[in-house]
C-alpha atoms as a PDB file:
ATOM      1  CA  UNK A   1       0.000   0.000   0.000  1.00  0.00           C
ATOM      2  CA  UNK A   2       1.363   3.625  -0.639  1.00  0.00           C
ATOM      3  CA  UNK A   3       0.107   6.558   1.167  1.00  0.00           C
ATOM      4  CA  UNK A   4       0.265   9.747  -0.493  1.00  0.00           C
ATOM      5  CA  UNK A   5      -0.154  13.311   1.346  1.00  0.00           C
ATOM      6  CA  UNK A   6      -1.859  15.525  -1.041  1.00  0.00           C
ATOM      7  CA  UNK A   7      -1.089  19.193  -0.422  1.00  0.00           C
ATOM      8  CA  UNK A   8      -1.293  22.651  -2.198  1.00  0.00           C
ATOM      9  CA  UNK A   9      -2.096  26.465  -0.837  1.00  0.00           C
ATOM     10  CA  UNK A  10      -5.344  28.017  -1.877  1.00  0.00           C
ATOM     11  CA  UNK A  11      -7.280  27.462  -5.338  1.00  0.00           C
ATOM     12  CA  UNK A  12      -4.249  25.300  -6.562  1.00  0.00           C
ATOM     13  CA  UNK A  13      -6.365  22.571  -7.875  1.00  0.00           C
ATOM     14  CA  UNK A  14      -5.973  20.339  -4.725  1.00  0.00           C
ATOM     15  CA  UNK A  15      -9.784  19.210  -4.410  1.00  0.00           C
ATOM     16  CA  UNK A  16      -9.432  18.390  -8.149  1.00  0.00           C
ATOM     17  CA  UNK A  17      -7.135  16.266  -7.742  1.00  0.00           C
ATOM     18  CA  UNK A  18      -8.664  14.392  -4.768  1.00  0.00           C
ATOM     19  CA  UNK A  19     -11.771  14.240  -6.267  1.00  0.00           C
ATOM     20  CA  UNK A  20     -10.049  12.674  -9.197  1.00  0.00           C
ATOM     21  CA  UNK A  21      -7.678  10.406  -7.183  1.00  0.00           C
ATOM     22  CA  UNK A  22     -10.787   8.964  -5.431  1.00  0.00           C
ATOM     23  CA  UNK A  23     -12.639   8.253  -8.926  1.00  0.00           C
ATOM     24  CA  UNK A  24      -9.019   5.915 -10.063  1.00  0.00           C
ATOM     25  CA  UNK A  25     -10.001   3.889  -6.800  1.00  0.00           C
ATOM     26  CA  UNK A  26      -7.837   5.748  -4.356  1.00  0.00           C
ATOM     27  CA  UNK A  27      -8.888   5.459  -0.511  1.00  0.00           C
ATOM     28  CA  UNK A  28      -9.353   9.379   0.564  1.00  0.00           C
ATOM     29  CA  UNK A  29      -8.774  10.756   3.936  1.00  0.00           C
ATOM     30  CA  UNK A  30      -9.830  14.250   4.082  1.00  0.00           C
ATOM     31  CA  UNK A  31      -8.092  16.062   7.041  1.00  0.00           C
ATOM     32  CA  UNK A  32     -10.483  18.822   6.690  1.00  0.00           C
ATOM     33  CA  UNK A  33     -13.004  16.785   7.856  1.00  0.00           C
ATOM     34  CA  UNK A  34     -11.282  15.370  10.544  1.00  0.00           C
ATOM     35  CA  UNK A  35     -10.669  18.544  11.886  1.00  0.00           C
ATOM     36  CA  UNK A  36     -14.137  19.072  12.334  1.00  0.00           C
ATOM     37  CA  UNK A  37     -14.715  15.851  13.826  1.00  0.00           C
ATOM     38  CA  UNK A  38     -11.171  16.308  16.346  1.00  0.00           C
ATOM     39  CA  UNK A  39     -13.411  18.644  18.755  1.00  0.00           C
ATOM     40  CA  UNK A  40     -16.765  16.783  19.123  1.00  0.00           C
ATOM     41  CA  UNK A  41     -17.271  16.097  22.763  1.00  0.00           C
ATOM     42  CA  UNK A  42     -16.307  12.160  22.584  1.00  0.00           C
ATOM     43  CA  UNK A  43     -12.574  12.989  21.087  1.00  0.00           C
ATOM     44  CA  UNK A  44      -9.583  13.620  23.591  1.00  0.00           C
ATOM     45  CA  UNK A  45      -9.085  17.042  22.172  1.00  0.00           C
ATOM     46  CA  UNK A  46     -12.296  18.588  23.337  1.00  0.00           C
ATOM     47  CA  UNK A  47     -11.147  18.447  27.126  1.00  0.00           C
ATOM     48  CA  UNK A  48      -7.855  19.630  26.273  1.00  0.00           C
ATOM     49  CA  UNK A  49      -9.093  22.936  24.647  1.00  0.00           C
ATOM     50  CA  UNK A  50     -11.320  23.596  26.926  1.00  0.00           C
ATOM     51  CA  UNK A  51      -8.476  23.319  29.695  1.00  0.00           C
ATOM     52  CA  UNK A  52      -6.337  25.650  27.470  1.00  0.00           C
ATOM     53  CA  UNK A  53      -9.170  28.157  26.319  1.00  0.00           C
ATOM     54  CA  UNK A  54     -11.879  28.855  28.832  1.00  0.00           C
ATOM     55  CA  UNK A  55     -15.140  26.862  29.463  1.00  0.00           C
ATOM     56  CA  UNK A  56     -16.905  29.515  27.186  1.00  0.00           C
ATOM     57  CA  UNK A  57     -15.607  27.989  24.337  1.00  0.00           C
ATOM     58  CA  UNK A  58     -18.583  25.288  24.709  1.00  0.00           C
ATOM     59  CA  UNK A  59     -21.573  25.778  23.477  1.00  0.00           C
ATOM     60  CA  UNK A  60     -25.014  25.486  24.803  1.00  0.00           C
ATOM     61  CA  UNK A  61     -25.408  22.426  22.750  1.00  0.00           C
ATOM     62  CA  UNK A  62     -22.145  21.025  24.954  1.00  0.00           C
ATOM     63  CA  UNK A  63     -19.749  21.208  21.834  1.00  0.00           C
ATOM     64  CA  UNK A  64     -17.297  23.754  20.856  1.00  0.00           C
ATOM     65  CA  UNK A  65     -18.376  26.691  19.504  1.00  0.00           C
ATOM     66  CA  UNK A  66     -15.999  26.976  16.605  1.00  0.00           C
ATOM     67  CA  UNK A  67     -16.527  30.902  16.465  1.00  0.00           C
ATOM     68  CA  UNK A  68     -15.851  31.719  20.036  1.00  0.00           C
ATOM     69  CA  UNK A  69     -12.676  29.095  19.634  1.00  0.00           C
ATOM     70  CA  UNK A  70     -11.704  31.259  16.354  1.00  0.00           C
ATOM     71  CA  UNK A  71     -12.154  34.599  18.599  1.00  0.00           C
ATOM     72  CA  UNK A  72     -10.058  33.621  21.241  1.00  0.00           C
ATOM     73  CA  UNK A  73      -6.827  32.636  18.690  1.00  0.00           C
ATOM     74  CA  UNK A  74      -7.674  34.935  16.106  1.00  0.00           C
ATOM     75  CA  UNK A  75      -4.217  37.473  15.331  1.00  0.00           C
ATOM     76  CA  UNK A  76      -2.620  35.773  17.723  1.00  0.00           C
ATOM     77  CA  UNK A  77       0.259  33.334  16.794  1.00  0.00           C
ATOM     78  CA  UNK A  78       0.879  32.019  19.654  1.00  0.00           C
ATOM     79  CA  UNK A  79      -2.537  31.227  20.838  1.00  0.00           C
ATOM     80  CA  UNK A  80      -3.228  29.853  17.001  1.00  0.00           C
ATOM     81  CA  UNK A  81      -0.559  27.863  17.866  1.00  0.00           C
ATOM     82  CA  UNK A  82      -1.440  26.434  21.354  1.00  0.00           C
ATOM     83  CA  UNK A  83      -4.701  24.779  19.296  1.00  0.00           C
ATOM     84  CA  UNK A  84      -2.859  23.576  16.394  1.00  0.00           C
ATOM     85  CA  UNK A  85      -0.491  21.695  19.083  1.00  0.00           C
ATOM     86  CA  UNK A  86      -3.698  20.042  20.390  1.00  0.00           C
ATOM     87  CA  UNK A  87      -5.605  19.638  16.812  1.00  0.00           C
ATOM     88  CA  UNK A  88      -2.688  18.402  15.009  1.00  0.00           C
ATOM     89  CA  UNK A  89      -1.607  15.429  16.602  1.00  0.00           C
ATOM     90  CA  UNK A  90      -5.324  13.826  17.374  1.00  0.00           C
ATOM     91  CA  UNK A  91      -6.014  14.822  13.367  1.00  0.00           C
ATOM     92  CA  UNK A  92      -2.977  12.653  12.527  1.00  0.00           C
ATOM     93  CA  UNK A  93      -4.074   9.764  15.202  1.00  0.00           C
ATOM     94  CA  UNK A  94      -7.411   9.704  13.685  1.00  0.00           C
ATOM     95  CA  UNK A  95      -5.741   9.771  10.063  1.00  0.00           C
ATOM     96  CA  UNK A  96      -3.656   7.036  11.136  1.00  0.00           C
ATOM     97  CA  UNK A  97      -6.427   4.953  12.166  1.00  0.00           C
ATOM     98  CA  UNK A  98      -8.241   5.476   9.148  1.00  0.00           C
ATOM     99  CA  UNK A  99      -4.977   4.518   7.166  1.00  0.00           C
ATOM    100  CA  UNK A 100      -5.136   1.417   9.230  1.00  0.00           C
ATOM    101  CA  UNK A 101      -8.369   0.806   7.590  1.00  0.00           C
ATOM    102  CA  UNK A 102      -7.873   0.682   4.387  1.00  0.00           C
ATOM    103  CA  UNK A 103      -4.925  -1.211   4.416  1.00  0.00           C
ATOM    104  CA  UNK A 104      -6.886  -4.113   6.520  1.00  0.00           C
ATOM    105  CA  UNK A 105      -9.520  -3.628   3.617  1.00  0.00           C
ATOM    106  CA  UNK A 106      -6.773  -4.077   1.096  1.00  0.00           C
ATOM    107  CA  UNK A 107      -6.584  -0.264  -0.186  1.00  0.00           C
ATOM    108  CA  UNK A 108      -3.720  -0.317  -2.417  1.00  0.00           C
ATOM    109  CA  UNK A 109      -3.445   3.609  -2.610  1.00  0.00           C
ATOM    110  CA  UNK A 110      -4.629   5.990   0.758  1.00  0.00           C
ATOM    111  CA  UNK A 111      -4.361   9.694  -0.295  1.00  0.00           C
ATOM    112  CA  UNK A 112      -4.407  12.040   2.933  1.00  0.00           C
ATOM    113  CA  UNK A 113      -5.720  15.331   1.915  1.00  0.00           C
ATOM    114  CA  UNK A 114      -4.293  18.082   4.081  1.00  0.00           C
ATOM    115  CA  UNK A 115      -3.482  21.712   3.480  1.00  0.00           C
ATOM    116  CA  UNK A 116      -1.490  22.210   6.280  1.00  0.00           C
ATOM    117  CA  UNK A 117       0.158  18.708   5.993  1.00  0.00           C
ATOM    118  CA  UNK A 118       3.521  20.424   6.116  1.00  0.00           C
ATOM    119  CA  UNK A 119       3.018  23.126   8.381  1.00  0.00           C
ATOM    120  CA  UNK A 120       1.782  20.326  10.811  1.00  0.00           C
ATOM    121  CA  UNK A 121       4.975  17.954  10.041  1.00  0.00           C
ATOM    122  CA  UNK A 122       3.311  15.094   9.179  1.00  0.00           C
ATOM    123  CA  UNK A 123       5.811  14.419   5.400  1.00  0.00           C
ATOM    124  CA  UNK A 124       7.227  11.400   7.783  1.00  0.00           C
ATOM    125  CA  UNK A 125       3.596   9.824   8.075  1.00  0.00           C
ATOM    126  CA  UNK A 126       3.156   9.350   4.604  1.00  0.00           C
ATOM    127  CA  UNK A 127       5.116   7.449   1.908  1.00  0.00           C
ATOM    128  CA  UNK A 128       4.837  10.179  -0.979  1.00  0.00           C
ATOM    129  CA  UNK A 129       4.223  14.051  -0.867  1.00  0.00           C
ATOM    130  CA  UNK A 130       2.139  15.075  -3.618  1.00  0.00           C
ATOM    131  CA  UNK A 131       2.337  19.009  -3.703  1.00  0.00           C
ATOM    132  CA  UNK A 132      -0.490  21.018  -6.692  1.00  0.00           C
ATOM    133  CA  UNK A 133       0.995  24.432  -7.485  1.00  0.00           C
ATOM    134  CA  UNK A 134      -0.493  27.574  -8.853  1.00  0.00           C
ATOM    135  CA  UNK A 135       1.350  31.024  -9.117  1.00  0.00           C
ATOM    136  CA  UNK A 136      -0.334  33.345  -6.783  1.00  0.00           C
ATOM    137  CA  UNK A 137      -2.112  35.599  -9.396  1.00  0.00           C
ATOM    138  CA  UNK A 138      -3.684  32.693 -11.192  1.00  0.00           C
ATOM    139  CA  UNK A 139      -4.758  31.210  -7.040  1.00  0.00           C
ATOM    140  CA  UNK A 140      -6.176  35.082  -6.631  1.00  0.00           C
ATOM    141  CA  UNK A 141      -8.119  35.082  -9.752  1.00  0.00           C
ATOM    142  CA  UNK A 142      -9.655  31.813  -9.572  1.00  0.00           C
ATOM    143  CA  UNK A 143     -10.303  32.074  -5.830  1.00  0.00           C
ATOM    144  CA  UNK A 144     -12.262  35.429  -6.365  1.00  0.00           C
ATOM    145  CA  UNK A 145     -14.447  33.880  -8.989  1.00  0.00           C
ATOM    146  CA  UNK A 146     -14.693  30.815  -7.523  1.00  0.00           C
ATOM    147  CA  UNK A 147     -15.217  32.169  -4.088  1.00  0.00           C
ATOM    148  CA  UNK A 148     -16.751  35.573  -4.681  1.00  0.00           C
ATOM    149  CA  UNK A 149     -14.509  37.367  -2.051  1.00  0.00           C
ATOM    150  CA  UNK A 150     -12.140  40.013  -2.761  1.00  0.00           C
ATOM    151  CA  UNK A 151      -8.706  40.431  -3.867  1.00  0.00           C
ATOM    152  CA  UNK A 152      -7.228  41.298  -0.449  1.00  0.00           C
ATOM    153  CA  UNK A 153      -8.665  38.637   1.235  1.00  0.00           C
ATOM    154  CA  UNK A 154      -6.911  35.911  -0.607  1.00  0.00           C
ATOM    155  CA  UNK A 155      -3.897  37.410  -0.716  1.00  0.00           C
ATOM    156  CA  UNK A 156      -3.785  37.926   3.181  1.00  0.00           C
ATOM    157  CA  UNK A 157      -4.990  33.966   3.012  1.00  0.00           C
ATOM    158  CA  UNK A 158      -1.553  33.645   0.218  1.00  0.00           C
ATOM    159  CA  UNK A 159       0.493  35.490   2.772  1.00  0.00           C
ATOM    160  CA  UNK A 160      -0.120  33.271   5.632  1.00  0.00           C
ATOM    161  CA  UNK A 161       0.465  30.233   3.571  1.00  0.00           C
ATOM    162  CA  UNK A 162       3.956  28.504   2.679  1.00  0.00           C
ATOM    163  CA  UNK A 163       5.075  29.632  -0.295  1.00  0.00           C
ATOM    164  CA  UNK A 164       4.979  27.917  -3.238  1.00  0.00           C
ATOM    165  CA  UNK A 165       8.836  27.101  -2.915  1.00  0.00           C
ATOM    166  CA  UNK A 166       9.178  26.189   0.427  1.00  0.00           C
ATOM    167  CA  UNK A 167       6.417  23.404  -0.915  1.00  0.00           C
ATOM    168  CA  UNK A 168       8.067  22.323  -3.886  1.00  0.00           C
ATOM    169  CA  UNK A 169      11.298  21.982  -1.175  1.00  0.00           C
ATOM    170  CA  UNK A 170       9.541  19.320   0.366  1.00  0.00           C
ATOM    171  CA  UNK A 171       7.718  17.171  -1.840  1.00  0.00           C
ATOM    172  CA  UNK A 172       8.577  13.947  -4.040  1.00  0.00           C
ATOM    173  CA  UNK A 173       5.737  14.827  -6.503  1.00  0.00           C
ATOM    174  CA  UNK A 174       4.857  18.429  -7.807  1.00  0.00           C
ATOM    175  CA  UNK A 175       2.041  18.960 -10.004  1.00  0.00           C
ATOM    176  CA  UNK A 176       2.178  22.233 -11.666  1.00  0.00           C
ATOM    177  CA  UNK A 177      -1.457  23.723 -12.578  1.00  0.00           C
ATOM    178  CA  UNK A 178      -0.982  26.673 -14.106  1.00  0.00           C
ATOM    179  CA  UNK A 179      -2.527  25.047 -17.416  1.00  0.00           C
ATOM    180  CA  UNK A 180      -6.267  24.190 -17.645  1.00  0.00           C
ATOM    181  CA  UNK A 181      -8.096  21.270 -16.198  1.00  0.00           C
ATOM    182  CA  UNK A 182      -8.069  19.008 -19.135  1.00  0.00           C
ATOM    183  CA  UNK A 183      -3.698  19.551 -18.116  1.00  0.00           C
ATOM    184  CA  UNK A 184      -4.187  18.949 -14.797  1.00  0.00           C
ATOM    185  CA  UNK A 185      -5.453  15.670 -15.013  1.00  0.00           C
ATOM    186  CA  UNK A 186      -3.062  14.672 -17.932  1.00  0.00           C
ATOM    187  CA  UNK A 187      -0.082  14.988 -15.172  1.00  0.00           C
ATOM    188  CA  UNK A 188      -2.091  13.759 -12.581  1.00  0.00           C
ATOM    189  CA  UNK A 189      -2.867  10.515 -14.372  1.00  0.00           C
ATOM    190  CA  UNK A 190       0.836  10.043 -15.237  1.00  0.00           C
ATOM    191  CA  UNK A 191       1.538   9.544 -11.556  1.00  0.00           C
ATOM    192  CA  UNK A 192      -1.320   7.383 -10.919  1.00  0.00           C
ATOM    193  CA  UNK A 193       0.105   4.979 -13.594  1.00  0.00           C
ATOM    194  CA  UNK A 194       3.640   5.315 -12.113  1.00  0.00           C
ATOM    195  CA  UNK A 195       1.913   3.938  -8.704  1.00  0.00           C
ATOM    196  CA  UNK A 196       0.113   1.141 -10.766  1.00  0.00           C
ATOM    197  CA  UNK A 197       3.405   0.045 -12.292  1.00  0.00           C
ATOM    198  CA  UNK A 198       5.771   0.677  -9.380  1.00  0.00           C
ATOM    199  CA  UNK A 199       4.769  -2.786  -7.534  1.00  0.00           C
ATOM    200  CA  UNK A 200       5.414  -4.893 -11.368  1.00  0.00           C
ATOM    201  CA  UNK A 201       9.097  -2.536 -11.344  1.00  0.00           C
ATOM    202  CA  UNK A 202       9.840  -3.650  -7.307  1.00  0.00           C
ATOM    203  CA  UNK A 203       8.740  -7.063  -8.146  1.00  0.00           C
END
């Protein structure tokens, strides 16, 4: 089984190729998801941020109320970080488990979608990182239509990002998409061929 970690910064094409990835047969873990899921009331995180940010961070429903948690680390490094060392490490246990999964269920490709899979040092978790790049004016301009919100606010999202070299620094695959779709998918299934082939090359 190979584990990929799919990553890329804002309108690079990363859901695309996920969504594609999944329809070759590949086993998706979406760590979006999962970071919704890390701060229902059953998971070990929710006590921990609740020690670290108040008891008013739970809602009246006796979850977290993601706003109030934004308020409290919003413009605030270090607070931003004091949730991310919580959030991070139960995302990647719950990742893990799910990896487990599929490879009992005989997954022969797991992709782990993450933006912030670097940021969040998690390259060593996974056997290949897959990084989708887009120049920052082409992320802006298809983020704005895609999104509807204005120039200033993606670039402040750019900003606070890795840049697009610090990415390509640490991954095995980069997928450039500064092309169209139909492009996209052309490079994308030349690396999900390579996979296919690489157990017939090892064997």
């Amino acid at each position: 089984m190979v584990v990929i970690g799919l990553t890329g910064g804002i309108a690079s094409g990363k859901s695309t190729a996920a969504h594609y990835l999944a329809e070759q047969g590949a086993h998706m873990i979406d760590a979006d998801k999962l970071g919704h899921r890390v701060y229902e009331s059953d998971q070990p995180a929710f006590g921990k941020v609740v020690a670290a940010f108040g008891q008013d961070v739970v809602g009246e429903d006796g979850e977290i109320d993601r706003r109030a948690l934004a308020a409290k680390v919003f413009g605030s490094p270090e607070q931003l970080k004091r949730l991310t060392d919580i959030a991070w490490p139960e995302i990647l246990a719950m990742a893990k488990g799910e990896i487990d999964q599929a490879c009992a269920g005989g997954a022969s490709v797991v992709v782990l979608e993450a933006a912030v899979l670097l940021e969040a040092d998690w390259q060593s978790d996974v056997d290949e990182v897959w990084v989708v790049t887009v120049e920052p004016k082409a992320a802006i301009a298809r983020a704005t239509a895609r999104d509807g919100v204005d120039v200033a606010a993606v670039q402040a999202r750019i900003d606070a990002q890795l840049t697009n070299a610090e990415r390509v620094a640490q991954a095995d695959v980069v997928i450039d998409n500064s092309g169209n779709e139909t492009e996209l998918l052309a490079k994308l299934d030349a690396e999900w061929q390579r996979l296919q082939q690489a157990p017939m090359e090892e064997s």
